[in-house]
C-alpha atoms as a PDB file:
ATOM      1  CA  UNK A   1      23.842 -30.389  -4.813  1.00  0.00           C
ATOM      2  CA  UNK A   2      24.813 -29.674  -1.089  1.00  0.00           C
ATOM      3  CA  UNK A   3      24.836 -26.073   0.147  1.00  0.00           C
ATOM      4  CA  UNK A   4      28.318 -26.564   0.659  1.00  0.00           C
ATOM      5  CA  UNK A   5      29.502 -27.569  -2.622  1.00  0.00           C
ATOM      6  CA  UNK A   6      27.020 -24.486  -4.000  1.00  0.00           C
ATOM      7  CA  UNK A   7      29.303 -22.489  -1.802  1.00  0.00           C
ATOM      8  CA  UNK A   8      32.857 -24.282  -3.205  1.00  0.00           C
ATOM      9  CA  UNK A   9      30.881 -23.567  -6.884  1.00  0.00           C
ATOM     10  CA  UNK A  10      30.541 -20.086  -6.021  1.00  0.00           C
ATOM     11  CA  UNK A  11      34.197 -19.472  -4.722  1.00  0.00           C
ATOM     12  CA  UNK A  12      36.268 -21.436  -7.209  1.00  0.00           C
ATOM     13  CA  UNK A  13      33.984 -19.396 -10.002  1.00  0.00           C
ATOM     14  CA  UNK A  14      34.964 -16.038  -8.479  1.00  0.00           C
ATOM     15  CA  UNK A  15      31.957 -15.159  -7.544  1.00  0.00           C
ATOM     16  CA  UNK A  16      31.658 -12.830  -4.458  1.00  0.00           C
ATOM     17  CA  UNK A  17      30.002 -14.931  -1.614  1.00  0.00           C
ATOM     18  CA  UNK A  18      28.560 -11.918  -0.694  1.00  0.00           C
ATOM     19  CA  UNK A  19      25.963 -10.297  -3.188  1.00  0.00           C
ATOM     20  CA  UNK A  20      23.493 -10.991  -5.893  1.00  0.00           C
ATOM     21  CA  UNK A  21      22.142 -14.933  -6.136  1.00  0.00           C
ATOM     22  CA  UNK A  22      24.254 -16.403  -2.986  1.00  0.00           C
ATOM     23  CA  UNK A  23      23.544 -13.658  -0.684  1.00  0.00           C
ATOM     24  CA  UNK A  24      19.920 -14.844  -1.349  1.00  0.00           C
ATOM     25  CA  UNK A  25      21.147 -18.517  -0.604  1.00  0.00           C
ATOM     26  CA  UNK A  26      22.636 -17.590   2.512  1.00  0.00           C
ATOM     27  CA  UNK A  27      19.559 -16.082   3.396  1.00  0.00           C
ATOM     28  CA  UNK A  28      17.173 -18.464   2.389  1.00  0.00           C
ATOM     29  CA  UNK A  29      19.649 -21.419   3.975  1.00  0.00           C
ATOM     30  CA  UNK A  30      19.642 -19.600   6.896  1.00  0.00           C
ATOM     31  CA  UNK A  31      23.486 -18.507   7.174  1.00  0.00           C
ATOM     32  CA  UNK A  32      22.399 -15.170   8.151  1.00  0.00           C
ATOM     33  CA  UNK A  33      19.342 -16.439  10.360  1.00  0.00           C
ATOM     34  CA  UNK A  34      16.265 -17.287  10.574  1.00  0.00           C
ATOM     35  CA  UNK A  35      13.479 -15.889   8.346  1.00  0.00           C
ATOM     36  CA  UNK A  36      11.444 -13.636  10.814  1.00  0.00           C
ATOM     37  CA  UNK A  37       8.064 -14.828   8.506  1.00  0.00           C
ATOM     38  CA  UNK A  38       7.070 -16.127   5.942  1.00  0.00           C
ATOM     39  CA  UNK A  39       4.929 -13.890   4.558  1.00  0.00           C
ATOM     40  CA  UNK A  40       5.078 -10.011   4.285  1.00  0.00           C
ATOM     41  CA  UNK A  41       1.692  -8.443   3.752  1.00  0.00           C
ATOM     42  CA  UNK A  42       2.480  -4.756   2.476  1.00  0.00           C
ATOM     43  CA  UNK A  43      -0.085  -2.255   2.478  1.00  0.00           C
ATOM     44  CA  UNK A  44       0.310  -0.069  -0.954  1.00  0.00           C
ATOM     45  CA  UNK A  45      -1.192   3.664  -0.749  1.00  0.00           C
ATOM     46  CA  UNK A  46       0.699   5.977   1.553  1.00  0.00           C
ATOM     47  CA  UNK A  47       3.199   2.951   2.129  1.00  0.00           C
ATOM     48  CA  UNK A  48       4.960   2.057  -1.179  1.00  0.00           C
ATOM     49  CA  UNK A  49       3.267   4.728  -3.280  1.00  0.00           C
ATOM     50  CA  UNK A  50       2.517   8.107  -2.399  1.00  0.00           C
ATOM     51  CA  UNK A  51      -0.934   8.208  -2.849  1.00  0.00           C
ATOM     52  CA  UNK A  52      -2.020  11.482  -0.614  1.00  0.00           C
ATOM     53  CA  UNK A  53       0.101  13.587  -2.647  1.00  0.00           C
ATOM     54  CA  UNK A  54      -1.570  12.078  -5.580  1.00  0.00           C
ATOM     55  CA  UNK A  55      -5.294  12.758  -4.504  1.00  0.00           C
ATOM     56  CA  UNK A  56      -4.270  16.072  -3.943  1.00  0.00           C
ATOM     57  CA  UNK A  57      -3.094  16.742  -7.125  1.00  0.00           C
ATOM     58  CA  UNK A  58      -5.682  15.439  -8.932  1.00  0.00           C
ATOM     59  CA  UNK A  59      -8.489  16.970  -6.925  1.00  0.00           C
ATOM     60  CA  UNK A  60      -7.725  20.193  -7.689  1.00  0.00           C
ATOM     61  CA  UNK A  61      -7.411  19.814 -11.011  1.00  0.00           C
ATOM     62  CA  UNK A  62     -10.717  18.397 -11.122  1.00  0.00           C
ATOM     63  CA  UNK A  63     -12.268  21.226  -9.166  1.00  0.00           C
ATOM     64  CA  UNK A  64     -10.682  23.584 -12.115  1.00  0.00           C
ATOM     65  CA  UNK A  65     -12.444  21.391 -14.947  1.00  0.00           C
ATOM     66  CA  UNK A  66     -15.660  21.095 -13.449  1.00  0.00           C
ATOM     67  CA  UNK A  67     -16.008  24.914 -11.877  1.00  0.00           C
ATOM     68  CA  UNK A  68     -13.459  26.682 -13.515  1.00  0.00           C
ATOM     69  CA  UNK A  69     -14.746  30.129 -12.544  1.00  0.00           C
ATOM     70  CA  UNK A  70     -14.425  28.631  -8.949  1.00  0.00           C
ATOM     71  CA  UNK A  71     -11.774  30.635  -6.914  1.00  0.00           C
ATOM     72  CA  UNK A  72      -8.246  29.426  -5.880  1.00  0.00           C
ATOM     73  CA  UNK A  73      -9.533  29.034  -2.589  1.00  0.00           C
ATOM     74  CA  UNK A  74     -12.538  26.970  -3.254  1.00  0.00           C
ATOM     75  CA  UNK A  75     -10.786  24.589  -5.213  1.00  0.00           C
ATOM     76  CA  UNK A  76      -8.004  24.248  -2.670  1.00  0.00           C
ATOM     77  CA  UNK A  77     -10.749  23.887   0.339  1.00  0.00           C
ATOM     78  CA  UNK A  78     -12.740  21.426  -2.166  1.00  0.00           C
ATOM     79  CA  UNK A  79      -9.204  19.229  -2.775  1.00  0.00           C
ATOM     80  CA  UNK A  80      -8.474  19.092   1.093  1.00  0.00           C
ATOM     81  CA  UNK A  81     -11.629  17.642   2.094  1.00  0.00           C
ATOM     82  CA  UNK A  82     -11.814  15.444  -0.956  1.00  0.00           C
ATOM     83  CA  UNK A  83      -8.129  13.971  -0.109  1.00  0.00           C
ATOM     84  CA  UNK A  84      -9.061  13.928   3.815  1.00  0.00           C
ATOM     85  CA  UNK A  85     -12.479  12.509   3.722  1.00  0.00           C
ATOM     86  CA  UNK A  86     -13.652  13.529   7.079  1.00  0.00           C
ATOM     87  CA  UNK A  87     -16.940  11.551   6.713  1.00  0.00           C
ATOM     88  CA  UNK A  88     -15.363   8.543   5.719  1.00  0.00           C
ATOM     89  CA  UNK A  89     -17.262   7.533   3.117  1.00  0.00           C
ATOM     90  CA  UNK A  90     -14.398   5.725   2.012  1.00  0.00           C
ATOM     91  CA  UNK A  91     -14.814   3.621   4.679  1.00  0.00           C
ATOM     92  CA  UNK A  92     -18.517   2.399   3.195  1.00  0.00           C
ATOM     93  CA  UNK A  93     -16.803   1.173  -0.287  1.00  0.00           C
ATOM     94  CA  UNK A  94     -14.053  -1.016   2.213  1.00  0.00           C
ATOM     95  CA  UNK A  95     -17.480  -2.250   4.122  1.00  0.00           C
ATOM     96  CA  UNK A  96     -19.000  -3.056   0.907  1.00  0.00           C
ATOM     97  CA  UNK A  97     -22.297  -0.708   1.498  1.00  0.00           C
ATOM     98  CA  UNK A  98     -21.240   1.438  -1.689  1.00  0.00           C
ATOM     99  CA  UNK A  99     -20.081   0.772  -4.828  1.00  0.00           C
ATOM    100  CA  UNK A 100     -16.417   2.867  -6.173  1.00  0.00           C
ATOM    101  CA  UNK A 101     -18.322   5.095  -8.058  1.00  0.00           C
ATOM    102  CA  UNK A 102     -20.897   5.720  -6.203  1.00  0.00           C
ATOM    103  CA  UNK A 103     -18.015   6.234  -2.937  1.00  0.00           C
ATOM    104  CA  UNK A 104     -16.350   8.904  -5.335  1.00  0.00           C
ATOM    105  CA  UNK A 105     -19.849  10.664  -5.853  1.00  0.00           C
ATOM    106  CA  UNK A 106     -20.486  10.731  -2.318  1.00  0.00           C
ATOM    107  CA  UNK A 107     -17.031  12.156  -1.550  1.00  0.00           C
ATOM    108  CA  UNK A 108     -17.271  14.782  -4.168  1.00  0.00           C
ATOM    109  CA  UNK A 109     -20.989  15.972  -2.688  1.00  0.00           C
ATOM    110  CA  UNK A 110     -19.048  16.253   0.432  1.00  0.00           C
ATOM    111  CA  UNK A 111     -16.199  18.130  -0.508  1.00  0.00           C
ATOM    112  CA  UNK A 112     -18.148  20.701  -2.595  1.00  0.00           C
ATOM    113  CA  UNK A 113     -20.573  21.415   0.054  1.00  0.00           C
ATOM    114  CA  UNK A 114     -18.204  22.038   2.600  1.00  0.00           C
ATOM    115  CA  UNK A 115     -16.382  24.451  -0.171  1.00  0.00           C
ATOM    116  CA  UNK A 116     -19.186  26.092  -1.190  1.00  0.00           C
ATOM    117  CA  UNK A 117     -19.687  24.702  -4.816  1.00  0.00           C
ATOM    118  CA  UNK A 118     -22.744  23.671  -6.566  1.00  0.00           C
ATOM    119  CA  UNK A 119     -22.438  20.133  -7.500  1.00  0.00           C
ATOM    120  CA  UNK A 120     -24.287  18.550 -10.201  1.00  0.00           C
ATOM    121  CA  UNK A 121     -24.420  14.282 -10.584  1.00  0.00           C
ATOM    122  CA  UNK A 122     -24.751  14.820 -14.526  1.00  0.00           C
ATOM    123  CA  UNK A 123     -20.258  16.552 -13.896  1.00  0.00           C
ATOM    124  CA  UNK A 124     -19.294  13.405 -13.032  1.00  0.00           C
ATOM    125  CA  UNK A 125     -17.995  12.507 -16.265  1.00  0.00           C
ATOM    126  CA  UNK A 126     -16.305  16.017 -15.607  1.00  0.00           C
ATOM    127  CA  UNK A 127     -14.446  15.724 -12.737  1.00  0.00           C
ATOM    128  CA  UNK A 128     -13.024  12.109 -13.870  1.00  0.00           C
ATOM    129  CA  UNK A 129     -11.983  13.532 -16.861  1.00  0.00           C
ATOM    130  CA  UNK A 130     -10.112  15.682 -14.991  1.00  0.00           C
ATOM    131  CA  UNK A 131      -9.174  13.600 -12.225  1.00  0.00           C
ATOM    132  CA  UNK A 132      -8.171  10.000 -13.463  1.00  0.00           C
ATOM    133  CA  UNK A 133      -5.318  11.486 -16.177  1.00  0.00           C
ATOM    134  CA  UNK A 134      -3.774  13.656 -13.467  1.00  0.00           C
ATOM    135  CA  UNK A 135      -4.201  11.111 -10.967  1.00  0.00           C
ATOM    136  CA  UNK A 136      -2.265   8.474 -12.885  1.00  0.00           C
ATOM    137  CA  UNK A 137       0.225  10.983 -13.978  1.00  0.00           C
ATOM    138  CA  UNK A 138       1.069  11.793 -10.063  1.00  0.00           C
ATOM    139  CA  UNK A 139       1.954   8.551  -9.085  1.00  0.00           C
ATOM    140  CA  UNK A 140       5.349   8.199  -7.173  1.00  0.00           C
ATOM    141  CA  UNK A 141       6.974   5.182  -5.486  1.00  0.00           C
ATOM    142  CA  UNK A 142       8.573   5.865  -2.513  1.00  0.00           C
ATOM    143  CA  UNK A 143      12.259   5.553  -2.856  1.00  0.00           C
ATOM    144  CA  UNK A 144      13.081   3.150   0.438  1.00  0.00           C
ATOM    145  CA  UNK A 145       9.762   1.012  -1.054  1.00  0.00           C
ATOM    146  CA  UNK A 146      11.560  -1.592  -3.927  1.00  0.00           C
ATOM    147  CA  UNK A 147      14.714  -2.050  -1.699  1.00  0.00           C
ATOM    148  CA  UNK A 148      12.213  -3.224   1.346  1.00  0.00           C
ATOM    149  CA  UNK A 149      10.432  -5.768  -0.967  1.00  0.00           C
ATOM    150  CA  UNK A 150      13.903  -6.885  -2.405  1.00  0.00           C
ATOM    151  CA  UNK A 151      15.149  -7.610   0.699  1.00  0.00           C
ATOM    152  CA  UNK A 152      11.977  -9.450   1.887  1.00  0.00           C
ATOM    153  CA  UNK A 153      11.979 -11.577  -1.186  1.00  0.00           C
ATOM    154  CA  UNK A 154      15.698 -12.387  -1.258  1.00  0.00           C
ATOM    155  CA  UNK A 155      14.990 -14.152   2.561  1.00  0.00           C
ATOM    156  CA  UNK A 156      12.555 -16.422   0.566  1.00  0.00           C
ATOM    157  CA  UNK A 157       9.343 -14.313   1.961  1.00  0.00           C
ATOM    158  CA  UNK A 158       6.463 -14.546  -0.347  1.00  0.00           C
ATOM    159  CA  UNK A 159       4.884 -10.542  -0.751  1.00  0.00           C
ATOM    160  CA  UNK A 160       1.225  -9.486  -1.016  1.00  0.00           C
ATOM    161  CA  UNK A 161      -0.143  -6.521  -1.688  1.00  0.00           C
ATOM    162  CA  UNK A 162      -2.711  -5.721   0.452  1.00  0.00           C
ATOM    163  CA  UNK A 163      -4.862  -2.783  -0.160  1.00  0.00           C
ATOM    164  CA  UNK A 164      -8.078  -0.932   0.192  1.00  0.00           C
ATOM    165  CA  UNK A 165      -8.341   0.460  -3.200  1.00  0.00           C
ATOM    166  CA  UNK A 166     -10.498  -1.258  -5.635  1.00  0.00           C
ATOM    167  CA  UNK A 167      -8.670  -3.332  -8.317  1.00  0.00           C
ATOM    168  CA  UNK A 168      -8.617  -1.100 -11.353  1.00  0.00           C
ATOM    169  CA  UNK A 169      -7.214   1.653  -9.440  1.00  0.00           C
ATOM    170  CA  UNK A 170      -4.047  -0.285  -7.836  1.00  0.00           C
ATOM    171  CA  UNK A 171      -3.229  -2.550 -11.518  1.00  0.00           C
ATOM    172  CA  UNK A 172      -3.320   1.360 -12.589  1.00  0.00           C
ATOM    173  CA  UNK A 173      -0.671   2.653 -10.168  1.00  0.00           C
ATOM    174  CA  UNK A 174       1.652  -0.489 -10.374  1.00  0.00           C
ATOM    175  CA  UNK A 175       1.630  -0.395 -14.305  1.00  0.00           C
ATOM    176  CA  UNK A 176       2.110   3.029 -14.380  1.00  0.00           C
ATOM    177  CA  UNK A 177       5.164   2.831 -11.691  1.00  0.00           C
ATOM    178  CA  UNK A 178       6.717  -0.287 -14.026  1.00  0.00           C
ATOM    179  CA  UNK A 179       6.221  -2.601 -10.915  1.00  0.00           C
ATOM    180  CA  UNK A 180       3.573  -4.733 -11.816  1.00  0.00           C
ATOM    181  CA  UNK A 181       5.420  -7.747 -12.306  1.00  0.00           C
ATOM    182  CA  UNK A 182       7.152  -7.259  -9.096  1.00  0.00           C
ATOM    183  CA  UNK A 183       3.963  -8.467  -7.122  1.00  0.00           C
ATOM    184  CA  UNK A 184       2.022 -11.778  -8.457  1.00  0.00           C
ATOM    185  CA  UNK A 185      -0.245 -11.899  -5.539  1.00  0.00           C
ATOM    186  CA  UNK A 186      -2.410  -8.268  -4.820  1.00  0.00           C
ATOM    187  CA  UNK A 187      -5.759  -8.085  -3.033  1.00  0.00           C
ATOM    188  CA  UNK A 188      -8.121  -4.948  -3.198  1.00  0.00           C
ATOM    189  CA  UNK A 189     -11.329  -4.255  -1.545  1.00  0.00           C
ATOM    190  CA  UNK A 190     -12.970  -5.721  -5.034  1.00  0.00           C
ATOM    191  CA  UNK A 191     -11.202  -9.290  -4.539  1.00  0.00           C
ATOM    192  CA  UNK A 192     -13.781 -10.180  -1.557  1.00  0.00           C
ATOM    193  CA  UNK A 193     -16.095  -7.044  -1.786  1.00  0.00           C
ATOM    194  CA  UNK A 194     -14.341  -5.871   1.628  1.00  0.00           C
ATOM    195  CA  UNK A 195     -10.913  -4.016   2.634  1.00  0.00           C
ATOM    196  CA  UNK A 196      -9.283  -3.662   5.504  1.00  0.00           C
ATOM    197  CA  UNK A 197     -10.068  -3.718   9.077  1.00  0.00           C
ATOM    198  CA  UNK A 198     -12.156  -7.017   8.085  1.00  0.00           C
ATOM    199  CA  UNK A 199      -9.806  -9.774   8.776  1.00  0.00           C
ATOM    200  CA  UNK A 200     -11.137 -11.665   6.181  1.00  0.00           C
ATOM    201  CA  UNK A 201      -8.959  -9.700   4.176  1.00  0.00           C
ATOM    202  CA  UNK A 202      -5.848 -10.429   5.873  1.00  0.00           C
ATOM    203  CA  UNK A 203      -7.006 -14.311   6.002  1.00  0.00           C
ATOM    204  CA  UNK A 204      -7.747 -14.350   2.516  1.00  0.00           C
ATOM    205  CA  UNK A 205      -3.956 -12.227   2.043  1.00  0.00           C
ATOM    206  CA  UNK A 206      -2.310 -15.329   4.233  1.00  0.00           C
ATOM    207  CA  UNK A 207      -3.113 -18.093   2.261  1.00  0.00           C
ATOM    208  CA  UNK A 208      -1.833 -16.500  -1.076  1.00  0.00           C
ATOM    209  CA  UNK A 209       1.059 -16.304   0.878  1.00  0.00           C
ATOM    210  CA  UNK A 210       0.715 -19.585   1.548  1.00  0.00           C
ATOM    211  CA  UNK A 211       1.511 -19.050   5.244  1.00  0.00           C
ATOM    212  CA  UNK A 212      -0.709 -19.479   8.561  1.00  0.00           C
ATOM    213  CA  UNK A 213      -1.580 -15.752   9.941  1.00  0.00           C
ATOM    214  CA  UNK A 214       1.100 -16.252  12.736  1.00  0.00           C
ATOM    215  CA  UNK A 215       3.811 -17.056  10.472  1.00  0.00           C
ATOM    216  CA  UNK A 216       2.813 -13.524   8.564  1.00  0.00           C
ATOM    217  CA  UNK A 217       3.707 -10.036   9.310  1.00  0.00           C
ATOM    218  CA  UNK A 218       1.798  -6.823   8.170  1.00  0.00           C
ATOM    219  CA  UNK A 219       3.237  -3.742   7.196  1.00  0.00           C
ATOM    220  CA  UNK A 220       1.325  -0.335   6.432  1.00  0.00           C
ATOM    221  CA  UNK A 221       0.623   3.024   7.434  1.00  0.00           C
ATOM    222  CA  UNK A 222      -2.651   3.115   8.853  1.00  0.00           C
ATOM    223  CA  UNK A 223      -2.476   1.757  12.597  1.00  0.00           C
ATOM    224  CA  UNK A 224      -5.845   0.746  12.519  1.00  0.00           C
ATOM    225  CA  UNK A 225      -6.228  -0.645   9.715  1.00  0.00           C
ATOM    226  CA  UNK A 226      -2.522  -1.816   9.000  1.00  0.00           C
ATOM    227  CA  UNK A 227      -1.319  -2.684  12.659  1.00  0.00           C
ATOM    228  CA  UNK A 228      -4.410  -2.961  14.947  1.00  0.00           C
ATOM    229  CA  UNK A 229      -6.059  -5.531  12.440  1.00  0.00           C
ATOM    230  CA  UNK A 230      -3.616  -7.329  11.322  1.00  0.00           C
ATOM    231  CA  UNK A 231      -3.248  -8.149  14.840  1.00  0.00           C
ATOM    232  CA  UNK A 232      -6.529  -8.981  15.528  1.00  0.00           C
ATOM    233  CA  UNK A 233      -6.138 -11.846  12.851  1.00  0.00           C
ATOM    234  CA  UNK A 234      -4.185 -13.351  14.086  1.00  0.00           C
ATOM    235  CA  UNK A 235      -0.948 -11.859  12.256  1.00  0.00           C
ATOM    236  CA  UNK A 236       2.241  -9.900  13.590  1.00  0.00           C
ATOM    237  CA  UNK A 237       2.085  -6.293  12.707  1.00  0.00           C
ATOM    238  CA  UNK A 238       4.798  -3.260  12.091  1.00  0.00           C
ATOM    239  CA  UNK A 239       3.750   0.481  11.966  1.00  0.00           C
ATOM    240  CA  UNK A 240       5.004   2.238   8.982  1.00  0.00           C
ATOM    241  CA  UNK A 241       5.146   5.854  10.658  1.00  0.00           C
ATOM    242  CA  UNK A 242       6.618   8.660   8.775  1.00  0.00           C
ATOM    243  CA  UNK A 243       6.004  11.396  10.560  1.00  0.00           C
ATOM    244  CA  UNK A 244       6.548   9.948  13.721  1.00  0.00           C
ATOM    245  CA  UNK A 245       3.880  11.344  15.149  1.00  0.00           C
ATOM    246  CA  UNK A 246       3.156   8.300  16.975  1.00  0.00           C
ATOM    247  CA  UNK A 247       6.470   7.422  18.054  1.00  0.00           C
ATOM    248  CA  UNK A 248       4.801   6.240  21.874  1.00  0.00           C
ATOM    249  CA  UNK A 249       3.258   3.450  20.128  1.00  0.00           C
ATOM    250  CA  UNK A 250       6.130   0.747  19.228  1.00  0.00           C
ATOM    251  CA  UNK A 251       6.950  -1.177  17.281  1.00  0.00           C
ATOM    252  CA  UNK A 252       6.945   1.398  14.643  1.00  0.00           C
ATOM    253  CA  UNK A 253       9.465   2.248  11.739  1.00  0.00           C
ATOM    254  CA  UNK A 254       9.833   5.765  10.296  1.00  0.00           C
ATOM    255  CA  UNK A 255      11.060   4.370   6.606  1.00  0.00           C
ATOM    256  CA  UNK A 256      10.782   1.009   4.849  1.00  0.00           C
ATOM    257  CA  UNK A 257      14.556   1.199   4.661  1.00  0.00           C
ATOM    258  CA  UNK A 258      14.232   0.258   8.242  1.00  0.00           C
ATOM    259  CA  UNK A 259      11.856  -3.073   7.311  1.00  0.00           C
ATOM    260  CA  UNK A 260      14.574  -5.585   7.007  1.00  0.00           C
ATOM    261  CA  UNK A 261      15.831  -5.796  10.044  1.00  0.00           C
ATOM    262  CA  UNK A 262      12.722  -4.385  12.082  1.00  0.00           C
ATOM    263  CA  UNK A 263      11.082  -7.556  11.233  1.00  0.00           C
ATOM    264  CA  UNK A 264      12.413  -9.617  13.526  1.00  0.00           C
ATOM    265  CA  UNK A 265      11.136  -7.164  16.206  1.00  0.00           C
ATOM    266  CA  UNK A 266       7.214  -7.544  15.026  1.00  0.00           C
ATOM    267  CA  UNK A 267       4.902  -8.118  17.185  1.00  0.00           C
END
């Protein structure tokens, strides 16, 4: 059937032109432009979910089941530099030089020492017993996050979840949130054994998108991992800033309510 007698369909049905499955046809058709990619490659913690709030949550309730004679203090010094990782250990498990469990470890020796707490390998179990429920339990998707990907999809632009946390963690989060069958195509730092800056990563994120890395466009809140990367493979990149605190460094957005029409702006 022609687009025009999908259009003549449409009208002599009632339907409004306007919303629902033909505002996705006049997208897709081009009507209302051209796509500005055709891939969007979304970051996922601190960009659709908020996942700092989380860790900080969860951290100090840890610290209160594995020292709970600890003071307020400690535990609030111990969650800080837990959640901000100064050493960025982190950054070994994205490299591949550590394992997840053995990043966490590292991160709680870290964060102990620097509070003040004795920390003992054998409270692992512990602290994820403490950790993990909470964790899950603090999950929150942003509100401007689902209306961003809706839009995206209903210009015919394949999504991928792009992410630095290891597998387990992210199917967690999305199942939790009741959005896992909103994304098909996720990669983690276990899908390759590497995260983000690596461009392998973003490569790798392309072709499930089935889309050359020029044709893509990166989205996230990290600027070096998220922009500055993305970039340097090749891909167009927007900065997901929410605090503006980097507002000299366009092209940034403050909101993913923004996403839609920013795209066409990415460079």
């Amino acid at each position: 059937m022609e687009f025009t007698d999908l259009v003549g369909t449409a009208v002599r049905s009632g339907l409004d032109w306007g919303t629902g499955a033909f505002a996705r046809l006049r997208q897709r058709s081009g009507v209302d432009g051209p796509r500005p990619c055709e891939g969007l490659i979304l970051d996922v913690d601190d960009t659709l979910i908020d996942t700092a709030s989380a860790i900080a949550v969860a951290s100090r309730s840890a610290a209160l089941e594995v020292w709970p004679d600890s003071t307020t203090a400690a535990r609030e010094r111990f969650a800080e530099h837990f959640r901000a990782d100064p050493q960025s250990v982190f950054a070994q498990y994205t490299e591949g030089r550590l394992r997840f469990h053995e990043m966490r470890k590292a991160r709680i020796a870290a964060a102990a020492d620097d509070a003040g707490l004795i920390w003992e390998a054998r409270r692992y179990r512990r602290f994820c017993s403490g950790y993990d429920p909470t964790f899950a339990a603090a999950q929150r998707l942003y509100p401007d996050a689902l209306t961003a990907v809706q839009a995206a999809q209903r210009w015919g632009i394949t999504v991928v979840l792009l992410t630095n946390s290891s597998n387990p963690a992210t199917r967690m989060k999305l199942q939790v949130l009741g959005v896992a069958d909103k994304f098909e195509r996720v990669v983690t730092t276990d899908t390759l054994g590497i995260g983000k800056p690596d461009p392998r990563v973003y490569r790798h994120a392309c072709e499930l998108a089935g889309a050359a890395p020029a044709a893509c466009i990166a989205v996230g809140d990290d600027y070096r991992n998220d922009v500055a990367a993305a970039r340097e493979a090749g891909l167009r990149a927007l900065w997901l800033d929410r605090s503006g605190s980097g507002s000299g460094s366009p092209p940034a957005i403050r909101s993913l309510a923004e996403l839609p029409a920013a795209l066409t702006h990415a460079v």
